[in-house]
N, C-alpha and C. Protein backbone atom coordinates (compact mmCIF):
# COMPACT_ATOMS: atom_id res chain seq x y z
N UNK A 1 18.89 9.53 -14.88
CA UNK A 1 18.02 8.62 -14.16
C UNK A 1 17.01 9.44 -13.35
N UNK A 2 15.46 9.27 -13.16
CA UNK A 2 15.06 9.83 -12.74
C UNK A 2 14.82 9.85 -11.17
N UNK A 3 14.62 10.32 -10.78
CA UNK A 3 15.07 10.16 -9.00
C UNK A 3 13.31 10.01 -8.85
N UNK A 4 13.69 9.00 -7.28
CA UNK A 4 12.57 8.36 -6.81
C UNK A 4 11.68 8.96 -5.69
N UNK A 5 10.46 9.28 -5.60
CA UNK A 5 10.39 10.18 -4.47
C UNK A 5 9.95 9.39 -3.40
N UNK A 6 10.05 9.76 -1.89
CA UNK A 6 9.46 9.46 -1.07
C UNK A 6 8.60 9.62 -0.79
N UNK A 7 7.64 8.71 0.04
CA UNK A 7 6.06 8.54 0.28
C UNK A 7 5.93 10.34 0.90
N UNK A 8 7.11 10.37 1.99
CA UNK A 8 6.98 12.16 2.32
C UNK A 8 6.30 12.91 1.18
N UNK A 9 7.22 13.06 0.30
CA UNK A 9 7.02 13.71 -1.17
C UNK A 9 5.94 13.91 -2.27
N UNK A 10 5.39 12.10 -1.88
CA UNK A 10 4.07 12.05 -2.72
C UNK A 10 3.28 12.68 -2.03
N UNK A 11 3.34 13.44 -0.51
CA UNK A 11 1.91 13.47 -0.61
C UNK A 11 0.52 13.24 -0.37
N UNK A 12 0.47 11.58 -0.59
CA UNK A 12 -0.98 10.63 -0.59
C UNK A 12 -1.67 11.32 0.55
N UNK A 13 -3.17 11.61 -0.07
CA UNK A 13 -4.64 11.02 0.65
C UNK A 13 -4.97 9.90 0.40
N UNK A 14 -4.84 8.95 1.48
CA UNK A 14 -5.38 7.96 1.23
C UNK A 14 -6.78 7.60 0.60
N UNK A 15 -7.88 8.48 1.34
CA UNK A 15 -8.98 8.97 0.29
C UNK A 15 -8.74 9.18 -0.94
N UNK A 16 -8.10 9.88 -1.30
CA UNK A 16 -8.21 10.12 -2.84
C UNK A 16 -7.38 9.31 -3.70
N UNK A 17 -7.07 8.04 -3.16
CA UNK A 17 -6.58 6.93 -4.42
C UNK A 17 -7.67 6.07 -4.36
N UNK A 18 -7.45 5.82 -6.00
CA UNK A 18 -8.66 5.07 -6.92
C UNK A 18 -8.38 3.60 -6.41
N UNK A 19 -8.81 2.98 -5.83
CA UNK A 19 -8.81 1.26 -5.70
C UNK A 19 -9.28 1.19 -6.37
N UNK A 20 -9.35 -0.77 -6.84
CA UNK A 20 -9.98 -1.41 -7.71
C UNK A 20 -10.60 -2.35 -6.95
N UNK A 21 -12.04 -3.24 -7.60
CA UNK A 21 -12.44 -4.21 -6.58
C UNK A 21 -11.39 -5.46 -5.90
N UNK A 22 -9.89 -5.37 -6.92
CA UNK A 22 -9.12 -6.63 -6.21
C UNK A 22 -8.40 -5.68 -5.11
N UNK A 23 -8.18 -4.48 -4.70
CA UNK A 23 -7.24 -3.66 -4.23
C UNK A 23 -8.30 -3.99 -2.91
N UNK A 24 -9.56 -3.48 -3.01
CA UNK A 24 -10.59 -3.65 -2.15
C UNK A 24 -10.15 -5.00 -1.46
N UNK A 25 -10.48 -6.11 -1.96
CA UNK A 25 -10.65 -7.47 -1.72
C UNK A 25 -9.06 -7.92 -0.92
N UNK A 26 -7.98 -7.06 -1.32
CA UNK A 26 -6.72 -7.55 -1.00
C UNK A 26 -6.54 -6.84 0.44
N UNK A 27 -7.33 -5.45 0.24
CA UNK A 27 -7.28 -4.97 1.68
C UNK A 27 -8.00 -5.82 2.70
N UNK A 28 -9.05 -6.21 2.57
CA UNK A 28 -9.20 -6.61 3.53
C UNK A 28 -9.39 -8.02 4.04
N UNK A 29 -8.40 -9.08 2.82
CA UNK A 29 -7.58 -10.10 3.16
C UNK A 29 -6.71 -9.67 4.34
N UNK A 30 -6.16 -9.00 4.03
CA UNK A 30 -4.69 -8.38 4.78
C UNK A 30 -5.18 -7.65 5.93
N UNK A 31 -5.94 -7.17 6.17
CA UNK A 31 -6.34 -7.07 7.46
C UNK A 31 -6.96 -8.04 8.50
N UNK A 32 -7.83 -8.98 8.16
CA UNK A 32 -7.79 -10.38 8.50
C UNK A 32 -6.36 -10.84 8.55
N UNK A 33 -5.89 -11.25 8.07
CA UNK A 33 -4.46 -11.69 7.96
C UNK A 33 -3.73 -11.20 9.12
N UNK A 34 -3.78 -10.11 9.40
CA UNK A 34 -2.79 -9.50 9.86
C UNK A 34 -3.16 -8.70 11.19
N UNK A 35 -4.56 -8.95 11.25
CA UNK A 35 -5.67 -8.72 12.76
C UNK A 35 -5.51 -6.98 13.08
N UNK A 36 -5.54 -6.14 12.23
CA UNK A 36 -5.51 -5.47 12.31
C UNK A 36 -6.98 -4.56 11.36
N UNK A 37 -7.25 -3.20 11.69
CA UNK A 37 -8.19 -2.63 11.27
C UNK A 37 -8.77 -2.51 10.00
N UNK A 38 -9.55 -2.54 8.93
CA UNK A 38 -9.58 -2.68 7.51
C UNK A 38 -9.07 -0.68 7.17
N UNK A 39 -9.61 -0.28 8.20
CA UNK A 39 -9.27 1.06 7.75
C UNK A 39 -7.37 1.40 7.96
N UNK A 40 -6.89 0.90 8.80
CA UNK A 40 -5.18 1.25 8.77
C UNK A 40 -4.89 0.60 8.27
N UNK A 41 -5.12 -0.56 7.19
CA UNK A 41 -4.77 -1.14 5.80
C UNK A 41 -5.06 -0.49 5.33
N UNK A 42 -5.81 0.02 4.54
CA UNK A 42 -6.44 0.89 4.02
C UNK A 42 -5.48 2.11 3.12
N UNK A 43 -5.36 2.43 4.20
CA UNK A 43 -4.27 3.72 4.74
C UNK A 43 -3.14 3.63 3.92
N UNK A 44 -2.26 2.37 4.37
CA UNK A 44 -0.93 2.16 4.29
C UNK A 44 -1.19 1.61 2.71
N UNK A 45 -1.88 0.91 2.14
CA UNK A 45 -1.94 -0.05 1.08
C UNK A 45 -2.12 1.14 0.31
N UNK A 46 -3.16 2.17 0.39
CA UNK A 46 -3.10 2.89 -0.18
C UNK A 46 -2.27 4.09 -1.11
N UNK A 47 -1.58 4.39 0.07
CA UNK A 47 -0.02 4.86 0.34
C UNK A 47 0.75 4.54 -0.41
N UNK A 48 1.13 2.75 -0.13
CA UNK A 48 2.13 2.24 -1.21
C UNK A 48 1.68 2.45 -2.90
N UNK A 49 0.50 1.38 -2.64
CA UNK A 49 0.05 1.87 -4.37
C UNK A 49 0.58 3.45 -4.83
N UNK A 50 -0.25 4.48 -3.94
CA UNK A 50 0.00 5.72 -5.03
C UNK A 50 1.76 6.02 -5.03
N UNK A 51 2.23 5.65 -4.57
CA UNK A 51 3.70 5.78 -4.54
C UNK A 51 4.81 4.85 -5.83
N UNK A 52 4.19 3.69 -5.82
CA UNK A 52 4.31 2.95 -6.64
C UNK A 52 3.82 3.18 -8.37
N UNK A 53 2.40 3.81 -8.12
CA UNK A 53 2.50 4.21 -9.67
C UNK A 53 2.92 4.98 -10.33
N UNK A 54 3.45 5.92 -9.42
CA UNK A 54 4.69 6.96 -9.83
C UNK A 54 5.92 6.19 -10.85
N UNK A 55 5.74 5.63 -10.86
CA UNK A 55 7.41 4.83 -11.56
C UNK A 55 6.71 3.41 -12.04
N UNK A 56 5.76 3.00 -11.88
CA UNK A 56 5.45 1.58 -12.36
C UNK A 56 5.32 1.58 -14.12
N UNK A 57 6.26 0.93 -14.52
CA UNK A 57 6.08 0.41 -16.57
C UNK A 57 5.09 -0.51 -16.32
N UNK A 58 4.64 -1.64 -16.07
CA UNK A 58 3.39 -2.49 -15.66
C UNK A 58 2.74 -2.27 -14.33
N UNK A 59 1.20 -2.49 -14.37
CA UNK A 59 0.87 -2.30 -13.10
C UNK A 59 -0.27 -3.90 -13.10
N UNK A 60 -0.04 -4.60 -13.44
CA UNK A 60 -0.39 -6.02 -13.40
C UNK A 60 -0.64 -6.34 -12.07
N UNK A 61 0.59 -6.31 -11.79
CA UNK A 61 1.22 -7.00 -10.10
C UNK A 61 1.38 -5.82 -9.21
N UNK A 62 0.89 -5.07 -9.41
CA UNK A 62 0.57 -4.06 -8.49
C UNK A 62 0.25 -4.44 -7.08
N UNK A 63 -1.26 -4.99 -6.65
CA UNK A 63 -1.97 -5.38 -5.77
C UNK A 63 -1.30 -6.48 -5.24
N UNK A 64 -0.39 -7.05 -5.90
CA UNK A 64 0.52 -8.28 -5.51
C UNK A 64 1.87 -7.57 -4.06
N UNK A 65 2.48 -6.76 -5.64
CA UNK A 65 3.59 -6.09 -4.54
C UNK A 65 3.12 -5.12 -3.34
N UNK A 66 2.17 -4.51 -3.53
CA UNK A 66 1.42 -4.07 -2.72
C UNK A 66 1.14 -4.22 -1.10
N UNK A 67 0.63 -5.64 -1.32
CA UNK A 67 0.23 -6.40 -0.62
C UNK A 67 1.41 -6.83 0.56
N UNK A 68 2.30 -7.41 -0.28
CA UNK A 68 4.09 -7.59 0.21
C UNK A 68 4.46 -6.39 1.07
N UNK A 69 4.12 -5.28 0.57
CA UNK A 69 4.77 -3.65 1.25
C UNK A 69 4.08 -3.85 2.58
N UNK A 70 2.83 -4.15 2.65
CA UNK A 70 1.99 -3.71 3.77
C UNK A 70 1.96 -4.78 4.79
N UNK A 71 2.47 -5.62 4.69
CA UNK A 71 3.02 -6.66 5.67
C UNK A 71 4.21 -6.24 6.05
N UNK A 72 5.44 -5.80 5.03
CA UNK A 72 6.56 -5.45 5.55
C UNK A 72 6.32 -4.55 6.94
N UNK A 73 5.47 -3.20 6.45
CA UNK A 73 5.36 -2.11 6.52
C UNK A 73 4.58 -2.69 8.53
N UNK A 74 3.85 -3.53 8.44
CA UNK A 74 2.85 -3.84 9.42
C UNK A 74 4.14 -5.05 10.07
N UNK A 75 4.76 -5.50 9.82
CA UNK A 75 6.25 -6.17 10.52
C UNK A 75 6.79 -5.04 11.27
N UNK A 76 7.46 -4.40 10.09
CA UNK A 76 8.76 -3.35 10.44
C UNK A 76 7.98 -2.55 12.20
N UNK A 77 6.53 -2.17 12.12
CA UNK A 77 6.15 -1.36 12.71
C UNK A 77 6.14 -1.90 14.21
N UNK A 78 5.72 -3.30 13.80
CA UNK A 78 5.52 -4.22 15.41
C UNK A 78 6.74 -4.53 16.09
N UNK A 79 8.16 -4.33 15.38
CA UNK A 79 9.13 -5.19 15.49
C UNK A 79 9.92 -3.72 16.17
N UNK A 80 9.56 -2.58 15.94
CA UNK A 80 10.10 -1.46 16.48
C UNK A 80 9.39 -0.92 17.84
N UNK A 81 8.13 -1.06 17.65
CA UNK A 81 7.06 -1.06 18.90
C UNK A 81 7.70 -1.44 20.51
């Protein structure tokens, strides 16, 4: 089985992952949404994606699950705050 790495592990520049115009458009739903900066969405959404395509067999629903992470991710953070 191949082992999963952590976001540690990947790495990510957030700069240097490729969005798409819905990745665009979802960021900054979700920052509206979520009243927070388009750029620390940005960041984090980014993050997940490149982490995620590491191991993704479809990437369809990418921007979907994505999306899901960065709310968690923007919960988990307020709820520890």
């Amino acid at each position: 089985m191949a082992e999963r790495r952590t976001e540690l592990e990947v790495g990510v520049d957030p700069v240097q992952v490729a969005l798409s115009r819905e990745d665009e458009a979802s960021i900054r739903t979700l920052a509206e949404e979520l009243r927070v900066p388009v750029n620390r969405v940005k960041e984090i959404y980014a993050r997940e994606l490149a982490r995620l395509r590491l191991t993704a067999r479809f990437t369809t629903f990418l921007p979907l699950v994505v999306s899901r992470l960065v709310r968690r991710r923007h919960f988990e953070a307020n709820r520890l705050a």
